[in-house]
Protein backbone atom coordinates (compact mmCIF):
# COMPACT_ATOMS: atom_id res chain seq x y z
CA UNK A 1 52.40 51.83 21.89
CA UNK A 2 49.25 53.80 22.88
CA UNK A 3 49.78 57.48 24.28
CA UNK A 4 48.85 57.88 27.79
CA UNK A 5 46.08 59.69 28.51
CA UNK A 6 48.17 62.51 30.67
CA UNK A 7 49.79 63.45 27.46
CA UNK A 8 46.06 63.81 25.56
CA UNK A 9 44.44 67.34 24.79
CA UNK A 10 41.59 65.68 26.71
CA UNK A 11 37.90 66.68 25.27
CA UNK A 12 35.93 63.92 26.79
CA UNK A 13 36.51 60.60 28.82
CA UNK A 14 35.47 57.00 28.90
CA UNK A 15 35.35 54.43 32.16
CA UNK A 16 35.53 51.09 31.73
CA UNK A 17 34.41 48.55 34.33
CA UNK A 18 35.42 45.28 34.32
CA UNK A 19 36.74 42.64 36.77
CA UNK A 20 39.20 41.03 34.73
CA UNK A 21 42.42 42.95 34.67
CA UNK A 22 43.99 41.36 31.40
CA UNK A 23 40.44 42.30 29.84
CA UNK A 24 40.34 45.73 31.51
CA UNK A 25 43.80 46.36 30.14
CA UNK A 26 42.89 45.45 26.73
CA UNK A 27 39.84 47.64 26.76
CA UNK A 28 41.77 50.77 27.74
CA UNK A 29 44.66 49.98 25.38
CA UNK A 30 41.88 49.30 22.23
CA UNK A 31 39.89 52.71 23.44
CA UNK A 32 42.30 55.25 24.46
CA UNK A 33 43.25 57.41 21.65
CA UNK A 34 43.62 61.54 20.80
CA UNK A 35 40.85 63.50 21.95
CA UNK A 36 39.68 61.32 25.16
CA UNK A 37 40.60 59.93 28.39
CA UNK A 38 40.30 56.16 30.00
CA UNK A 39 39.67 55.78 33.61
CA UNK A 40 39.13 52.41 34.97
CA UNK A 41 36.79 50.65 37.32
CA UNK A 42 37.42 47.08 38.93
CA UNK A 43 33.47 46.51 40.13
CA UNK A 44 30.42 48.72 40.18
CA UNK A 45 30.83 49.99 43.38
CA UNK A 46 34.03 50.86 42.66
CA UNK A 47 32.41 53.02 39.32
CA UNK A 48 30.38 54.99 41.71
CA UNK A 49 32.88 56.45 43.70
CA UNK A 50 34.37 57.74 40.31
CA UNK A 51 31.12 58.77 39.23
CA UNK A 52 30.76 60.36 42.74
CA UNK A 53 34.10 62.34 41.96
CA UNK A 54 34.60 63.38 38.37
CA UNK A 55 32.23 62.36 36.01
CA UNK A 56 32.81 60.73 32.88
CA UNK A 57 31.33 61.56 29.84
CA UNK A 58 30.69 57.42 28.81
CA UNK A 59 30.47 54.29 30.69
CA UNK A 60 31.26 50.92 29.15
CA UNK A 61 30.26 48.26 31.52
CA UNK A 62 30.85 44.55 31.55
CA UNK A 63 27.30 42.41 32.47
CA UNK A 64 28.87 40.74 35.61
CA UNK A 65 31.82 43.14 37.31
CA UNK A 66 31.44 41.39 41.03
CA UNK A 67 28.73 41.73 43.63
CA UNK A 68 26.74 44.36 41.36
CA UNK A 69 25.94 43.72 38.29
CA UNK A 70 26.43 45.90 35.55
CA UNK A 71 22.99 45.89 34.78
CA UNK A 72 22.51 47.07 38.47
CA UNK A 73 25.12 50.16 37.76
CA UNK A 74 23.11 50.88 34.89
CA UNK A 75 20.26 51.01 37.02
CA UNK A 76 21.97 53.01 39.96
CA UNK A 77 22.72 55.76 37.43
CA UNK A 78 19.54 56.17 35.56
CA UNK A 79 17.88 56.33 39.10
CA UNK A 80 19.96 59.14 39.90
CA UNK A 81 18.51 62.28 38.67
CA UNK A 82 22.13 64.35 38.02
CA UNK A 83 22.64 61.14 35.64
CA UNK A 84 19.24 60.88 34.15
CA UNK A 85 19.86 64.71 33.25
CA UNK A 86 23.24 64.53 31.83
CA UNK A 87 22.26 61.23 29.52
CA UNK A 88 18.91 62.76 28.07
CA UNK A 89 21.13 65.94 27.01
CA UNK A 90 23.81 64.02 25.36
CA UNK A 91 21.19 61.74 23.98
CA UNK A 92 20.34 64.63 22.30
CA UNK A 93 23.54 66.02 20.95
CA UNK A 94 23.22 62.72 18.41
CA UNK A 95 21.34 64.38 15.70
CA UNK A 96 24.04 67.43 15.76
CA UNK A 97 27.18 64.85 16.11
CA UNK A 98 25.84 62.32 13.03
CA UNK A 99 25.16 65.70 10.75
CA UNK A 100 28.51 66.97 11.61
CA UNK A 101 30.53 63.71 10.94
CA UNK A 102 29.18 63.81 7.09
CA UNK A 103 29.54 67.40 6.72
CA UNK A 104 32.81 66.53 4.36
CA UNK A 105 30.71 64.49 2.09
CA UNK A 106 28.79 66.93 -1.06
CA UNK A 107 27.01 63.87 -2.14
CA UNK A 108 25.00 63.39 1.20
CA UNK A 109 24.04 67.17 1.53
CA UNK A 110 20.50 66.05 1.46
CA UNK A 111 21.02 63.72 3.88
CA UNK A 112 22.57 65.64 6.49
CA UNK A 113 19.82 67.68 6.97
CA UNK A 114 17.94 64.71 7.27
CA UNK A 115 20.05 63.46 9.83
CA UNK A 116 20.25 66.88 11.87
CA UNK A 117 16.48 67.49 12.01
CA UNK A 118 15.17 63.86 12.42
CA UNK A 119 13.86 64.70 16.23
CA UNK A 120 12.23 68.09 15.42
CA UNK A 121 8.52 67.78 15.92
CA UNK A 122 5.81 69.25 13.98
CA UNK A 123 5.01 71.80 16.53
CA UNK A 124 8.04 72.89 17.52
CA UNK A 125 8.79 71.17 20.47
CA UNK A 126 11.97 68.73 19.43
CA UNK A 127 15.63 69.16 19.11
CA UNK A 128 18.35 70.12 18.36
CA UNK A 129 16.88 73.37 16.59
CA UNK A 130 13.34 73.97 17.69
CA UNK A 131 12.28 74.34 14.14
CA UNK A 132 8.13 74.35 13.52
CA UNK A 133 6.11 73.63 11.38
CA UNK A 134 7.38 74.11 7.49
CA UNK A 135 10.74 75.12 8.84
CA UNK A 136 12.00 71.54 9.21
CA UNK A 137 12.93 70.08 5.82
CA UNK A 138 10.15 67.72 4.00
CA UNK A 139 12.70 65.33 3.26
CA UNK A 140 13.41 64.73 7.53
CA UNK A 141 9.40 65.34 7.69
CA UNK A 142 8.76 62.28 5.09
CA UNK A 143 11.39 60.11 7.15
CA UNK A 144 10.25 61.20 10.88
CA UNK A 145 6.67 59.27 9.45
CA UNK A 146 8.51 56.33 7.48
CA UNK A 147 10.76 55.62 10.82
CA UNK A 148 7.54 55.41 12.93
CA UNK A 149 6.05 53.18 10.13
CA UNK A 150 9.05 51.08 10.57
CA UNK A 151 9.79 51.06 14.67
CA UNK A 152 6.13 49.70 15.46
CA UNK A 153 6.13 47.69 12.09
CA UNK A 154 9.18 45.48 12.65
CA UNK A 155 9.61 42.80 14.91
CA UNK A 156 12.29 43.77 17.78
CA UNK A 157 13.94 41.20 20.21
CA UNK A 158 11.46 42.01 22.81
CA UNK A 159 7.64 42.85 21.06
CA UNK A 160 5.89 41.43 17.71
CA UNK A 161 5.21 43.75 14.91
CA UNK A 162 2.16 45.80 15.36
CA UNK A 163 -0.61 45.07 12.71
CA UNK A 164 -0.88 47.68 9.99
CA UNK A 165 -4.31 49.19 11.45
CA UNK A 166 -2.77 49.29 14.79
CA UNK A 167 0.21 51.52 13.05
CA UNK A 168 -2.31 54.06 11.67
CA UNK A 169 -3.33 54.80 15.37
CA UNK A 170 -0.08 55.35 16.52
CA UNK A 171 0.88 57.90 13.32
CA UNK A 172 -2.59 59.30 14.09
CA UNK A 173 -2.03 59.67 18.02
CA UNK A 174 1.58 61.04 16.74
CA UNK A 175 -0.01 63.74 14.85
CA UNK A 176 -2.33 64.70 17.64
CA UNK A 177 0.06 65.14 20.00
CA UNK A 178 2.40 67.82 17.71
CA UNK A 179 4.76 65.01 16.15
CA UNK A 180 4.01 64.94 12.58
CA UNK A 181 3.60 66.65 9.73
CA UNK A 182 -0.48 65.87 9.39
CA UNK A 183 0.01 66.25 5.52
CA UNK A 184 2.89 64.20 5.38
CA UNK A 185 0.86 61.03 7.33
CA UNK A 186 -2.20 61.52 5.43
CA UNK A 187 0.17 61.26 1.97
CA UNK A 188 1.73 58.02 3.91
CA UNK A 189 -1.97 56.46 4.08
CA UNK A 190 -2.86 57.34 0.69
CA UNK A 191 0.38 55.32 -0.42
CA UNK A 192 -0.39 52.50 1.46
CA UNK A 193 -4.02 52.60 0.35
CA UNK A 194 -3.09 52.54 -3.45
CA UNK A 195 -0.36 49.93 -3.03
CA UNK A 196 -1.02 47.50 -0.43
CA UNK A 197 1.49 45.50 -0.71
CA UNK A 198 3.82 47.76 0.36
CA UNK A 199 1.72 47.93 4.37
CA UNK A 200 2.21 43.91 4.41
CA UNK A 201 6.11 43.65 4.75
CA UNK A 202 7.74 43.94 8.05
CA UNK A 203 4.56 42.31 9.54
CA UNK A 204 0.86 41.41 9.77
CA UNK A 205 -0.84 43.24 6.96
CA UNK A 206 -3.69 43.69 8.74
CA UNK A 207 -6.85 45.38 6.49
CA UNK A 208 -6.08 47.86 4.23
CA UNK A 209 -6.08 51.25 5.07
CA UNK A 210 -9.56 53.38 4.38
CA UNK A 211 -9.43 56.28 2.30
């Protein structure tokens, strides 16, 4: 039988809203465990006034919860700028969270750093750190250019792949504005330049980049 979540050191907690009551029931049931609190929410509106009254830290929403949508409650609370604010900072306790959960694990030491630093921006500007320039590991500085490469390279459910020139602008406009590692991007082009083949997977090839 699941604990209840009165008898939980509670850190954090999760609402749920969903219409069905056998489904809400199984969601709490499958999601409550040590560490973390379920509330529950019959509809969207019914979400807000809990939102209105003690925050959660998560909201797991079903698409159609009643009158309002749960693409509408999604909406509601991005519009509202004490959400907005609360979502963009524990957007950006991910880098901290994924480093920690491999901390345990020698073998991936290189990797964690990797995974800690993989929003810090060339000039200093990103999180979770701050770190500038040098200070942010070349390993996270070679993937923050290769995950670029990939994101505008790869077709996603809702835009084609861009075409290999049309990449080069945007890890160019990235290193204008502060983003990259300018040595890093200009190694990246050289690659591509002396193996080609590698700049025609994921999408058009496009021409081949000039030296």
């Amino acid at each position: 039988m699941p604990q209840s979540s009165q008898s939980l050191a509670i850190t954090g907690t999760l609402l749920v809203v969903e219409d069905d009551p056998e489904v809400r029931s199984l969601l709490t049931d499958a999601l409550l465990s040590p560490g973390h609190a379920v509330r529950t929410a019959g509809s969207a509106e019914a979400a807000l006034g809990i939102l209105e009254q003690t925050p959660p830290d998560l909201v797991l929403t079903d698409v159609h919860v009643g009158a309002m949508s749960g693409v509408e409650l999604c909406a509601a609370i991005k519009a509202d700028p004490r959400w907005a604010c609360d979502e963009r900072r524990q957007v950006n306790r991910h880098s901290g969270v994924g480093a920690d959960l491999v901390r345990g694990l020698r073998t991936l030491d290189d990797v964690r750093a990797i995974i800690r630093y993989h929003h810090e921006r060339w000039d200093g500007s990103g999180y979770p750190d701050g770190l500038r320039g040098e200070s942010i590991p070349l390993g996270t500085r070679i993937m923050a250019v290769v995950d670029v490469y990939d994101a505008v390279r790869t077709a996603g459910p809702y835009k084609p792949p861009l075409s290999l020139p049309k990449t080069l602008d945007v890890l160019a406009a990235e290193t204008d504005r502060g983003a990259r590692d300018p040595r890093v991007v200009t190694a990246f082009r050289e690659v591509l330049r002396v193996r080609p083949e590698l700049g025609a997977d994921g999408g058009p090839s496009g021409s081949e980049p000039s030296a």
